[in-house]
Protein backbone atom coordinates (compact mmCIF):
# COMPACT_ATOMS: atom_id res chain seq x y z
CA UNK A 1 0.00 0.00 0.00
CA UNK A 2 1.23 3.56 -1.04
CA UNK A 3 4.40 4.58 0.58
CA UNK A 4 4.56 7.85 -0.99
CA UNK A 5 6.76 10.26 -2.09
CA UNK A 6 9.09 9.88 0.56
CA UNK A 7 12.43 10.66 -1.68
CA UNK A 8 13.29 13.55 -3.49
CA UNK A 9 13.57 13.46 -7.63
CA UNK A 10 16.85 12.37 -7.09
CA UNK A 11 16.66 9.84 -5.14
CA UNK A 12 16.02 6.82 -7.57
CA UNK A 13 14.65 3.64 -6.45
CA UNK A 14 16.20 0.24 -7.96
CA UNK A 15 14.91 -3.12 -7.71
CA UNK A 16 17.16 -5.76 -5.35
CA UNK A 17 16.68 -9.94 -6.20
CA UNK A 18 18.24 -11.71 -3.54
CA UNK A 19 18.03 -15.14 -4.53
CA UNK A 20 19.91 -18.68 -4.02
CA UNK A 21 22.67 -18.53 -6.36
CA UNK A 22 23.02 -14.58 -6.29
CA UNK A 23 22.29 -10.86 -5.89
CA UNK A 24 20.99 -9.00 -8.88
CA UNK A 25 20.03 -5.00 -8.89
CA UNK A 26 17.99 -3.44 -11.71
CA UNK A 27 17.19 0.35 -12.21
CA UNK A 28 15.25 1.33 -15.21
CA UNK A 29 13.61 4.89 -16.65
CA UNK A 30 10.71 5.74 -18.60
CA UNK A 31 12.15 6.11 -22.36
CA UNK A 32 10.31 7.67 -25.43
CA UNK A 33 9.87 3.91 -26.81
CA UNK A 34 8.92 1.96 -23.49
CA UNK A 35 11.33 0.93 -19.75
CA UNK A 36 14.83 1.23 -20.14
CA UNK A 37 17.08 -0.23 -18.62
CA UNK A 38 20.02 2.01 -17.14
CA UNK A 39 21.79 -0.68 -14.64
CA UNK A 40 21.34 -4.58 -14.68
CA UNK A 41 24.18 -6.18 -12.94
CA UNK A 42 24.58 -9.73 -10.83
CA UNK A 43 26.65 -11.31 -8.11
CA UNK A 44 27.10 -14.56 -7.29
CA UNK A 45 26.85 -16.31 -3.68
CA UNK A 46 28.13 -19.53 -2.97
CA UNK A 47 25.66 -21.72 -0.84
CA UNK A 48 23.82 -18.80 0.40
CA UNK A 49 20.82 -21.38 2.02
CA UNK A 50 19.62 -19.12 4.69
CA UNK A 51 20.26 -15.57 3.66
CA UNK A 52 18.54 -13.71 6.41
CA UNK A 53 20.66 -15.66 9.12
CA UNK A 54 24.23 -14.89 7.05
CA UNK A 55 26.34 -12.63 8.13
CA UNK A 56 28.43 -12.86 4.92
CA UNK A 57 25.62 -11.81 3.04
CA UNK A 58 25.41 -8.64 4.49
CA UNK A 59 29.12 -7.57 3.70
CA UNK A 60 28.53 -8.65 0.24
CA UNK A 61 25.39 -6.17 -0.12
CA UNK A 62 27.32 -3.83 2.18
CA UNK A 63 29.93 -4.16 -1.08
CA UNK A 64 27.40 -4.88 -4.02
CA UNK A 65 25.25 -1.18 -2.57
CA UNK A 66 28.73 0.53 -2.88
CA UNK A 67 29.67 -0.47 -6.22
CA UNK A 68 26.66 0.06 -7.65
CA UNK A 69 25.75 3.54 -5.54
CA UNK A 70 22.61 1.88 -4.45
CA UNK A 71 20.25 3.71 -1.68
CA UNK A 72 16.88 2.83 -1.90
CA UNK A 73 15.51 -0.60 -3.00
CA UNK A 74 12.66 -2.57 -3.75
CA UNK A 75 13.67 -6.35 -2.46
CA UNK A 76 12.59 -8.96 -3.70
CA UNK A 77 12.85 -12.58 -2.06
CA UNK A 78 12.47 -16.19 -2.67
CA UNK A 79 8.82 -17.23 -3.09
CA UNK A 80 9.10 -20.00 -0.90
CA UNK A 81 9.42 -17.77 2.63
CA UNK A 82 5.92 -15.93 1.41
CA UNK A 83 2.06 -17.46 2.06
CA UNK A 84 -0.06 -16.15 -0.55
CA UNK A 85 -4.24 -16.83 -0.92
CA UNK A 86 -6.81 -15.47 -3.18
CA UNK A 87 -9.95 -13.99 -2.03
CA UNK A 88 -13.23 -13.25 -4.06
CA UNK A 89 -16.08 -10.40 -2.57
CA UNK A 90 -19.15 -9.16 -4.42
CA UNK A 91 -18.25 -6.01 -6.31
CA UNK A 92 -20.89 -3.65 -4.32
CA UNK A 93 -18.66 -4.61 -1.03
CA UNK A 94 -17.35 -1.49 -0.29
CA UNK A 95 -13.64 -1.23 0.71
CA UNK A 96 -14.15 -1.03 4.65
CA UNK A 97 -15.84 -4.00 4.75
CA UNK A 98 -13.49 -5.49 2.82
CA UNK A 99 -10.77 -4.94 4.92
CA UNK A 100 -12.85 -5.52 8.07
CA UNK A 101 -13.43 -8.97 6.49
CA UNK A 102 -9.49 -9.57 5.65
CA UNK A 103 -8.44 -8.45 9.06
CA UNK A 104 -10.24 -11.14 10.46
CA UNK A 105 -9.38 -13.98 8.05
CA UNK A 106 -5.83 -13.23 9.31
CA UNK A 107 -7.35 -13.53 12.90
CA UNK A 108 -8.94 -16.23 13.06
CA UNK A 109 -7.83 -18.30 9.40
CA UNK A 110 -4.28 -17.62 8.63
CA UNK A 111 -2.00 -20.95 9.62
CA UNK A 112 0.26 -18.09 11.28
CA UNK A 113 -0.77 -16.35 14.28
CA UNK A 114 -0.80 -12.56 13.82
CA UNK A 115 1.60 -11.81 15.81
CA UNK A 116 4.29 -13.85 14.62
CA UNK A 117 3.73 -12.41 10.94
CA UNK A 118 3.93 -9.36 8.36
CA UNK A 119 0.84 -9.44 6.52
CA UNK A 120 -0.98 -6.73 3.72
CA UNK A 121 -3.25 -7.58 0.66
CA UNK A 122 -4.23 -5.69 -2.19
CA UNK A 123 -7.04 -5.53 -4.59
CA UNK A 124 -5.99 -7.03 -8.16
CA UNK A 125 -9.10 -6.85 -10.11
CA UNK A 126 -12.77 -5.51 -10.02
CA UNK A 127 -16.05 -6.62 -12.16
CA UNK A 128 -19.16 -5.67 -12.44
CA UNK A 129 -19.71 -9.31 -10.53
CA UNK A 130 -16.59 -9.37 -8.50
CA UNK A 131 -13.59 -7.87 -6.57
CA UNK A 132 -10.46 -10.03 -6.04
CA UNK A 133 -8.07 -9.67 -2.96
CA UNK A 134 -4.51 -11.01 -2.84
CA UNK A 135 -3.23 -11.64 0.60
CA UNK A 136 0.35 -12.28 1.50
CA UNK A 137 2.30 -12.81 4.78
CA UNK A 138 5.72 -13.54 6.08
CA UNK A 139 7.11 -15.09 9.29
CA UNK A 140 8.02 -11.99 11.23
CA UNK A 141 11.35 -13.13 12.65
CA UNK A 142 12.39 -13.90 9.08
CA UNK A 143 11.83 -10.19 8.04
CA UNK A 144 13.50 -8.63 11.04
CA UNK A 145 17.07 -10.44 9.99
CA UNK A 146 16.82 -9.50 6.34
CA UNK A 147 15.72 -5.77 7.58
CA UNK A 148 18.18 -6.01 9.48
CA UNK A 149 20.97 -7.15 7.13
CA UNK A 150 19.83 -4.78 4.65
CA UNK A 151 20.55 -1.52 7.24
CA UNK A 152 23.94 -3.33 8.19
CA UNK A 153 24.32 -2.91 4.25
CA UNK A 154 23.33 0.99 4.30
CA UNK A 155 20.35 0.27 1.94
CA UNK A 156 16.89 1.87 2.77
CA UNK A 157 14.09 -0.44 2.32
CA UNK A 158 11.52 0.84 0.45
CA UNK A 159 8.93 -2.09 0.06
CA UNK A 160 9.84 -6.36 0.48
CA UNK A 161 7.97 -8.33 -1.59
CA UNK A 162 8.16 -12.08 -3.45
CA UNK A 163 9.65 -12.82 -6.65
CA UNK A 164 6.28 -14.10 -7.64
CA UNK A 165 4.84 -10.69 -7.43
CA UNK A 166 8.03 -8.85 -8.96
CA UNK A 167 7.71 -11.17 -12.27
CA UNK A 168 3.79 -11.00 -12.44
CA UNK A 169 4.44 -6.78 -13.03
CA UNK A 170 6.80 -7.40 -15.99
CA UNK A 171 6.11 -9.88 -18.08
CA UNK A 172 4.36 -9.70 -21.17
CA UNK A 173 1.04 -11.39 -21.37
CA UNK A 174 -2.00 -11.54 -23.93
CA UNK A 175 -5.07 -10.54 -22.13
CA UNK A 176 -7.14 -12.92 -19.69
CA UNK A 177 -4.43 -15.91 -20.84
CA UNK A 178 -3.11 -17.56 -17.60
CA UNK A 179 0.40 -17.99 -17.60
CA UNK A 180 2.28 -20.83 -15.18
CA UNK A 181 5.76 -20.39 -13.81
CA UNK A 182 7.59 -22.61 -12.75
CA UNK A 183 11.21 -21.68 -10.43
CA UNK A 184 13.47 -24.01 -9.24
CA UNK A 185 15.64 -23.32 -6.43
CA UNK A 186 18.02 -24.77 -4.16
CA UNK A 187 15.93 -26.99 -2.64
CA UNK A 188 12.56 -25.82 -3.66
CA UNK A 189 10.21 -25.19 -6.87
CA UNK A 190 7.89 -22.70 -6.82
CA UNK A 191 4.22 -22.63 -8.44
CA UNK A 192 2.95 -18.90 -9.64
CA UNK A 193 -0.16 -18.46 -11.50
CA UNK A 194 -0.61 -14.92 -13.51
CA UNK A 195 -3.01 -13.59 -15.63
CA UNK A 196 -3.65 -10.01 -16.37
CA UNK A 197 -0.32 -9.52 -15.11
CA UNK A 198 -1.84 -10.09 -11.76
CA UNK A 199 -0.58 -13.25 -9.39
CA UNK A 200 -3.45 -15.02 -8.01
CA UNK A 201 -1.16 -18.15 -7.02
CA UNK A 202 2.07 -18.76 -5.20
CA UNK A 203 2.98 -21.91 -3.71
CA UNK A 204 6.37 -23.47 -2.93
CA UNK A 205 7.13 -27.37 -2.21
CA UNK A 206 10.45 -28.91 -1.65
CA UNK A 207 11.73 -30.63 -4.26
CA UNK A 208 12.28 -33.75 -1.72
CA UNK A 209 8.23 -33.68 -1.40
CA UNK A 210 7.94 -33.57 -5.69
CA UNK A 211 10.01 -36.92 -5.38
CA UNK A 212 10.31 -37.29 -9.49
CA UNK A 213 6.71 -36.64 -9.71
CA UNK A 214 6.72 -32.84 -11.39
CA UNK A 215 4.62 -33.38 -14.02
CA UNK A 216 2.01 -34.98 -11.42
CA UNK A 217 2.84 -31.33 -9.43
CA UNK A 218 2.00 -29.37 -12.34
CA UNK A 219 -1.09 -31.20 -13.17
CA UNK A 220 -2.39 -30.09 -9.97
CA UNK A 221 -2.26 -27.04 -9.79
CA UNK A 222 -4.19 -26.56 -13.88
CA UNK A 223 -7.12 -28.82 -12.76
CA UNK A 224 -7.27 -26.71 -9.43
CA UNK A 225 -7.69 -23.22 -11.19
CA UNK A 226 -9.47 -25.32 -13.91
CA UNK A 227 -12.18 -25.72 -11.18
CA UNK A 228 -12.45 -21.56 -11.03
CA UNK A 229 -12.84 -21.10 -14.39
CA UNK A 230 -9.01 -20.62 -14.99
CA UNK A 231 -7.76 -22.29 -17.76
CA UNK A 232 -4.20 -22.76 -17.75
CA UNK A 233 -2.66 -22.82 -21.39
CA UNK A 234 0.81 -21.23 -21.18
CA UNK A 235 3.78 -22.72 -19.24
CA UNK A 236 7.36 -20.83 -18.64
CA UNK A 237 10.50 -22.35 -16.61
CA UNK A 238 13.25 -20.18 -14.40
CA UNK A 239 15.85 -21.76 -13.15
CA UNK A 240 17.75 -25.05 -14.55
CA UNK A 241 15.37 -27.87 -14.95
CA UNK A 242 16.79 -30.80 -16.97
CA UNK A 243 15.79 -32.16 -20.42
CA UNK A 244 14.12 -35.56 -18.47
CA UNK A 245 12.02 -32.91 -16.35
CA UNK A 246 11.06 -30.64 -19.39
CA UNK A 247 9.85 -33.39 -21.45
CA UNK A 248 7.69 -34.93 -19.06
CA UNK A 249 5.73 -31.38 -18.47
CA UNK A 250 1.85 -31.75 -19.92
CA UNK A 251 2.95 -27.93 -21.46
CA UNK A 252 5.51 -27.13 -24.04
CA UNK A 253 7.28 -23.98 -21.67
CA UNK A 254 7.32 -20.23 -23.40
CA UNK A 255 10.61 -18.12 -23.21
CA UNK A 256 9.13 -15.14 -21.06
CA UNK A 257 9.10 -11.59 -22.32
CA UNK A 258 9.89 -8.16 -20.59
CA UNK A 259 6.36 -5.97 -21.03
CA UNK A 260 6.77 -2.24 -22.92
CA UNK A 261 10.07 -3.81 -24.75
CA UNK A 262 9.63 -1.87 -27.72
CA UNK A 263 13.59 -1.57 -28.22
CA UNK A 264 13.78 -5.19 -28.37
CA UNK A 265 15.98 -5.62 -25.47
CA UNK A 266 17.45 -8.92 -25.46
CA UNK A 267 17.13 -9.68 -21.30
CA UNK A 268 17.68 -12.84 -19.94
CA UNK A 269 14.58 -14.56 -18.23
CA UNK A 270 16.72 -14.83 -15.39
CA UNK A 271 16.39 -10.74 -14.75
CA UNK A 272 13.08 -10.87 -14.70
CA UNK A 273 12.50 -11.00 -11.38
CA UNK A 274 14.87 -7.75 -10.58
CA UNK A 275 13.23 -6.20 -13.65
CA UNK A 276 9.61 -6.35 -11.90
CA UNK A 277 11.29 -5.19 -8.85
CA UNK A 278 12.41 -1.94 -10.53
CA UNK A 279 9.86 -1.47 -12.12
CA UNK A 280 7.61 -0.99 -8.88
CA UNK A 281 10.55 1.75 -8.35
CA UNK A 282 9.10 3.99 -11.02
CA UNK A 283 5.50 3.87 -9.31
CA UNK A 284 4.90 7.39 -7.71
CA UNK A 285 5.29 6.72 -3.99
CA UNK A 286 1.44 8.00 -3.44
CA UNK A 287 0.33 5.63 -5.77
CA UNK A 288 2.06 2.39 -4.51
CA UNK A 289 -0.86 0.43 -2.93
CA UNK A 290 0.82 -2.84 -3.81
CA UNK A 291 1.61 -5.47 -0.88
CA UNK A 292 4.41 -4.67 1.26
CA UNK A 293 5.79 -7.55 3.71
CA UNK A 294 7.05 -5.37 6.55
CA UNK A 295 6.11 -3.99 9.92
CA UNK A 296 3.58 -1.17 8.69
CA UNK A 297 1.52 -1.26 5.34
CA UNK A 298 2.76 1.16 2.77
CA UNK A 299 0.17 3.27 3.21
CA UNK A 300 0.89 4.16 7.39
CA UNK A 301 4.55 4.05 5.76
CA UNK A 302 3.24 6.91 3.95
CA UNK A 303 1.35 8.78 6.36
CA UNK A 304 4.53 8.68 9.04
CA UNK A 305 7.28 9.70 6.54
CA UNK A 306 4.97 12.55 5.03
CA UNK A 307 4.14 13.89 9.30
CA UNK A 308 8.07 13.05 9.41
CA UNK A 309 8.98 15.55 6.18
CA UNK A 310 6.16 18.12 8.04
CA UNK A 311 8.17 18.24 11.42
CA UNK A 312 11.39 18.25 9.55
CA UNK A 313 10.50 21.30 7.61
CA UNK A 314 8.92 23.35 10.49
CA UNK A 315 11.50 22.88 12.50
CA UNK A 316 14.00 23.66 9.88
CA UNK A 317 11.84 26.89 8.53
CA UNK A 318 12.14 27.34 12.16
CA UNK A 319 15.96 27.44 12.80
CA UNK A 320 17.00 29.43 9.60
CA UNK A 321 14.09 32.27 10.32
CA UNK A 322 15.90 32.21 13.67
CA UNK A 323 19.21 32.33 12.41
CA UNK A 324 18.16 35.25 10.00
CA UNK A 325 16.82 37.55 12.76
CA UNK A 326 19.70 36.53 14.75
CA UNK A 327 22.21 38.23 11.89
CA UNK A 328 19.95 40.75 11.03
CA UNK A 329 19.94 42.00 15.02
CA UNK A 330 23.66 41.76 14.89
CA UNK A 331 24.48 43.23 11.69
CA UNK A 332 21.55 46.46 12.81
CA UNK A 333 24.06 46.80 16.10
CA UNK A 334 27.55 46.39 14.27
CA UNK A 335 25.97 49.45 12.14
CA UNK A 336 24.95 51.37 14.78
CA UNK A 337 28.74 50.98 16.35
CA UNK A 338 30.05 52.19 13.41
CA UNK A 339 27.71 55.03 13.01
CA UNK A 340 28.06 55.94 16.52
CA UNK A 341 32.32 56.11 16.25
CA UNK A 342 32.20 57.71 12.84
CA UNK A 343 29.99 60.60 14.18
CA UNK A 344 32.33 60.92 17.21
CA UNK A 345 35.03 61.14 15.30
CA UNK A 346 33.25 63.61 12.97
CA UNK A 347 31.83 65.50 15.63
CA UNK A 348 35.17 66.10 17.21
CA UNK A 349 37.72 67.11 14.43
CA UNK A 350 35.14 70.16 13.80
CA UNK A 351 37.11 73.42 14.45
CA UNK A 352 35.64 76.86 13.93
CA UNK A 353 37.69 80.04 12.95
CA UNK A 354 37.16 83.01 14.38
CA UNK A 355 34.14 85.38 13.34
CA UNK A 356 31.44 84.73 11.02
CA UNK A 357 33.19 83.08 8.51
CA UNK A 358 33.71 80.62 10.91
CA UNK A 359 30.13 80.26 11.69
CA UNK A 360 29.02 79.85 8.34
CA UNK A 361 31.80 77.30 7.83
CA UNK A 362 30.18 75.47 10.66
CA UNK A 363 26.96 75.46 9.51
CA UNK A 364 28.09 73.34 6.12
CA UNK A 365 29.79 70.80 7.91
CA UNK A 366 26.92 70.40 10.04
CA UNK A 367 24.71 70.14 7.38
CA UNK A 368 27.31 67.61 5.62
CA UNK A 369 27.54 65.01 8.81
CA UNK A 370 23.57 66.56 9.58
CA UNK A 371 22.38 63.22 7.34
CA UNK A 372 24.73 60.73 8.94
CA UNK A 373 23.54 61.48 12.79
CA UNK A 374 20.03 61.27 10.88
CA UNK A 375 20.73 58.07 10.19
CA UNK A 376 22.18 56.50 12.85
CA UNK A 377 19.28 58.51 15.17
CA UNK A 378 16.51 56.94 13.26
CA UNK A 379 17.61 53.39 14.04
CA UNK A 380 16.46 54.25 17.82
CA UNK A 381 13.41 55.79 17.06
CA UNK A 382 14.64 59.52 16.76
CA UNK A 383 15.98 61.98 14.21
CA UNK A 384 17.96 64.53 15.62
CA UNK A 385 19.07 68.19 13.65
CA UNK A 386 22.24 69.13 15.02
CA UNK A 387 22.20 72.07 12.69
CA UNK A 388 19.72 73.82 15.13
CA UNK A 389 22.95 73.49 17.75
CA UNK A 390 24.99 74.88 15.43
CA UNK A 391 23.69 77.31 14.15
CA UNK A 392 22.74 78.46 18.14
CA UNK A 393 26.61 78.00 18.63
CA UNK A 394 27.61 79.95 15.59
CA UNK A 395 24.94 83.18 16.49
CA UNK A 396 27.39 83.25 20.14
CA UNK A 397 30.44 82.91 18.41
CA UNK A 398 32.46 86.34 17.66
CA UNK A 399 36.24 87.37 16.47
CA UNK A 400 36.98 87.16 20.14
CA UNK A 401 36.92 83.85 20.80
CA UNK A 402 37.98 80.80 18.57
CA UNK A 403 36.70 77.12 18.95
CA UNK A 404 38.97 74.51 18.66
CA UNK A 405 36.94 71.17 19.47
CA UNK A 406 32.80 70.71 19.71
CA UNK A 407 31.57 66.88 21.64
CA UNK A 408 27.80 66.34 21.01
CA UNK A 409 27.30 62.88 22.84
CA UNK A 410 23.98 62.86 22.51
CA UNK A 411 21.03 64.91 22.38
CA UNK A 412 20.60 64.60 26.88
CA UNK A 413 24.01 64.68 27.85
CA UNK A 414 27.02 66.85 28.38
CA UNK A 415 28.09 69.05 25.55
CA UNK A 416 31.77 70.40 25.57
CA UNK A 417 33.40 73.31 23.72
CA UNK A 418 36.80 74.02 23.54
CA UNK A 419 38.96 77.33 21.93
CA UNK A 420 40.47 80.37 23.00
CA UNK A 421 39.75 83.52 24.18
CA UNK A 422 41.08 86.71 23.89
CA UNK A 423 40.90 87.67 26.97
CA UNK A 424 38.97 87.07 29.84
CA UNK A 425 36.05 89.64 29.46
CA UNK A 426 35.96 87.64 26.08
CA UNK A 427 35.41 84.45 28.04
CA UNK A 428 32.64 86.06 30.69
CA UNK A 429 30.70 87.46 27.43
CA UNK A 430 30.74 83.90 25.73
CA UNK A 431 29.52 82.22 28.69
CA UNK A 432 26.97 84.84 29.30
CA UNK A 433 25.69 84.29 25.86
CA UNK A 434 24.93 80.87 26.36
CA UNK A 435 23.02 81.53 29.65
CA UNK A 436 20.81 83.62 27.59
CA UNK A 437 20.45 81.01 25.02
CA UNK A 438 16.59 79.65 25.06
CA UNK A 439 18.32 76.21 23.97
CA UNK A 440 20.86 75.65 26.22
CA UNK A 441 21.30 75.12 30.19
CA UNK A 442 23.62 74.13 33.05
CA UNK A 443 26.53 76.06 31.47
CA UNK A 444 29.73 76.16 33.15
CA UNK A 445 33.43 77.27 32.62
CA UNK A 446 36.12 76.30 34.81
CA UNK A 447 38.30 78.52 36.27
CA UNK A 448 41.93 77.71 34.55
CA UNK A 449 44.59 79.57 33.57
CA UNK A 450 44.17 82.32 36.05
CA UNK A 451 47.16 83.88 35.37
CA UNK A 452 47.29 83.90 31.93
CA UNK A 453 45.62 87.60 30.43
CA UNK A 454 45.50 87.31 26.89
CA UNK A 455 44.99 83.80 24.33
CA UNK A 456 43.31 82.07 27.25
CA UNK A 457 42.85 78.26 26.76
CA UNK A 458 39.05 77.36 27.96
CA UNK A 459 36.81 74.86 28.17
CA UNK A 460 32.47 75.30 28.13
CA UNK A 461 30.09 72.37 28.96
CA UNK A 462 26.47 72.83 28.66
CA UNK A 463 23.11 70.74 27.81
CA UNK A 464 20.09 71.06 26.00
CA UNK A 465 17.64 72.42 28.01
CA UNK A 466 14.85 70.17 25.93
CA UNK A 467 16.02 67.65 23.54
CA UNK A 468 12.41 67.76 21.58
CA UNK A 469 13.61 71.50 20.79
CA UNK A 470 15.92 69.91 18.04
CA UNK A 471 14.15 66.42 16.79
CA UNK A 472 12.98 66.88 13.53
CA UNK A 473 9.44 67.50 13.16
């Protein structure tokens, strides 16, 4: 059932047949004329019996993933570890009852109890009569070590299914003709009936329990589906069955074809099985409702890993809008810094000459610097015009005294002037004019350089008797 799209367009999905005699990956594309294949490779293993128990296997897929640059896979496994049964329902059954029914046949009429299995189904075909289900299990503890294996190998399971169900997608079949297929094993043949490229029948028997007697085998099952209406006309072989056994068979066996092959790829019957696998690969994730043998159904698979990509993004969308206002906060106060020290240093190189020329020379460097203390003011919710200062300071200033240095701070604290005076009546009048001023208060002039009559050093430090006097309106 539909995992989803859990991957991003780059991340492809190829099919994995882990088999007997060897490991075989697939990953094909959607071409103008049909599938194509883009990788097809194969591995041997020697004696590999029990796969989901060997440890070897797992450093060989470990290997076999790097090679090839394999992520994400569709696995397919030997028929023989997979129960499959057929189930009919009237066609106005509606889908909840349906699965209300199947979830207690695997109750109360499975072999298996439920929990020591994987189990899913799937609807395969629909009638104006009928509805068929396919149902399909696994022995849990089986799963868990091939899982298991698989994540040792750094491959991400996508779906596990047989290799009945990965040939039934893609072979090519004439419509409603039955096919057999018969795949021999180690130690076991399996028995898969398709038609419509749907399997409706997968069994498995040790050879050991055939004793000799396959034709006897295969006779069975065509007179069971015979029974059903099935008629059984088509027979096709995997695996190496000898010229005694092939003889004997009531059907002359088919050479199996790969569906959509309209490039007339020559592909060996025995990729088949990997073939089907990939193909399920190129199945939009939200579309896959095909049967899945693992711990959740597809579609839960689907649900989790799209809540999964939800949480992931939030939280993401989270931490970079948090790491934005984090940089824009300190970028705003590196600013202001520099603001602040290049208005300081500004501020304090301005010297006025003595007289009127002097003022007006004032005035147009405080209009020059007037935008950059704009600036920097506006970033703390004020705009200050230092020109109204001054020009205030320039209307005080006469040919008797000269200004050397001017500190603004800020528009609330201490303001300092610095010159020389001609005198000291020069230095009374000066401070006397800013005591007067409506704009300015708390002046002062220490007493230095008492002894000194003419050029007198001094220094003036004042405030703004209301800063809202120079904002800008």
């Amino acid at each position: 059932m539909g995992v989803g799209k859990i991957f991003s367009r780059t991340d492809t999905i190829g099919g994995l047949e882990i088999g007997d005699d060897a490991l075989r990956f697939a990953l094909l594309k959607k071409g103008r004329l049909g599938l194509e294949t883009e990788i097809l490779v194969e591995e041997k293993l020697d004696n590999q019996k029990k796969l989901p128990k060997s440890e070897e296997l797992a450093k060989k897929l470990s290997l076999f993933a790097k090679k090839n640059h394999i992520k994400y896979i569709i696995a397919s496994i030997p028929t023989n570890n997979i129960f499959v049964k057929l189930y009919n329902f009237p066609a106005n059954i509606s889908k909840e009852k349906i699965n209300e029914s199947m979830e207690l046949n695997v109750e109360l009429q499975l072999p298996q109890k439920k929990s020591d299995i994987y189990c899913d189904w799937m609807e395969i075909e629909k009638n104006e009569i009928s509805q068929k289900v396919l149902l399909s299990y696994i022995k849990k503890d089986y799963a868990e070590n091939l899982i298991n294996i698989l994540k040792k190998s750094g491959l991400k399971l996508v779906a596990l299914e047989s290799h009945a169900l990965s040939l039934s997608r893609i072979i090519k079949q004439a419509k409603d003709e039955a096919l057999l297929i018969l795949k021999k094993d180690e130690d076991n043949i399996s028995f898969s009936v398709i038609i419509n490229n749907n399997l409706i029948f997968s069994q498995s028997i040790p050879q050991e329990k055939i004793n000799g007697n396959l034709k006897g085998e295969i006779s069975r099952v065509i007179n069971y589906h015979g029974w059903f209406g099935i008629n059984i006309k088509q027979l096709a072989l995997l695996g190496d069955f000898s010229p005694q056994e092939i003889k004997k068979m009531p059907l002359k066996p088919v050479t199996l074809e790969k569906i959509d092959n309209q490039k007339n790829e020559k592909i060996n019957p025995k990729f088949l099985i990997v073939l089907g696998a990939a193909k399920r690969g190129l199945i939009p994730r939200k579309d896959d409702v095909i049967i899945s043998l693992m711990e959740i159904g597809t579609e839960k698979a689907y649900a989790h890993e799209k809540a999964n990509l939800n949480a992931n993004f939030l939280i993401g969308t989270s931490a970079v809008l948090a790491t934005f206002f984090v940089l824009i906060f300190f970028a705003t106060w590196s600013f202001m810094s520099i603001m602040q020290n290049n208005y300081n240093k500004r501020i304090s190189s301005l010297s006025l000459l003595p007289g009127s020329e002097n003022g007006i020379l004032l005035k147009e460097k405080a209009d020059n610097f007037n935008s950059l203390i704009s600036q920097a003011s506006a970033m703390n919710g004020q705009e200050i015009v230092w020109s109204k200062v001054i020009e205030e300071i320039r209307s005080k200033t006469n040919d008797n005294v000269k200004i050397n240095t001017l500190s603004l701070p800020d528009a609330t604290g201490l303001l300092t002037i610095s010159g020389t005076a001609k005198d000291r009546d020069s230095i009374n009048n000066f401070k006397k004019s800013f005591e007067d001023s409506d704009l300015f208060g708390d002046v002062n002039i220490p007493l230095n350089n008492l002894g000194k009559k003419e050029d007198i050093p001094f220094s003036i430090t004042f405030k703004i008797k209301n800063s809202e006097l120079i904002h800008k309106q």
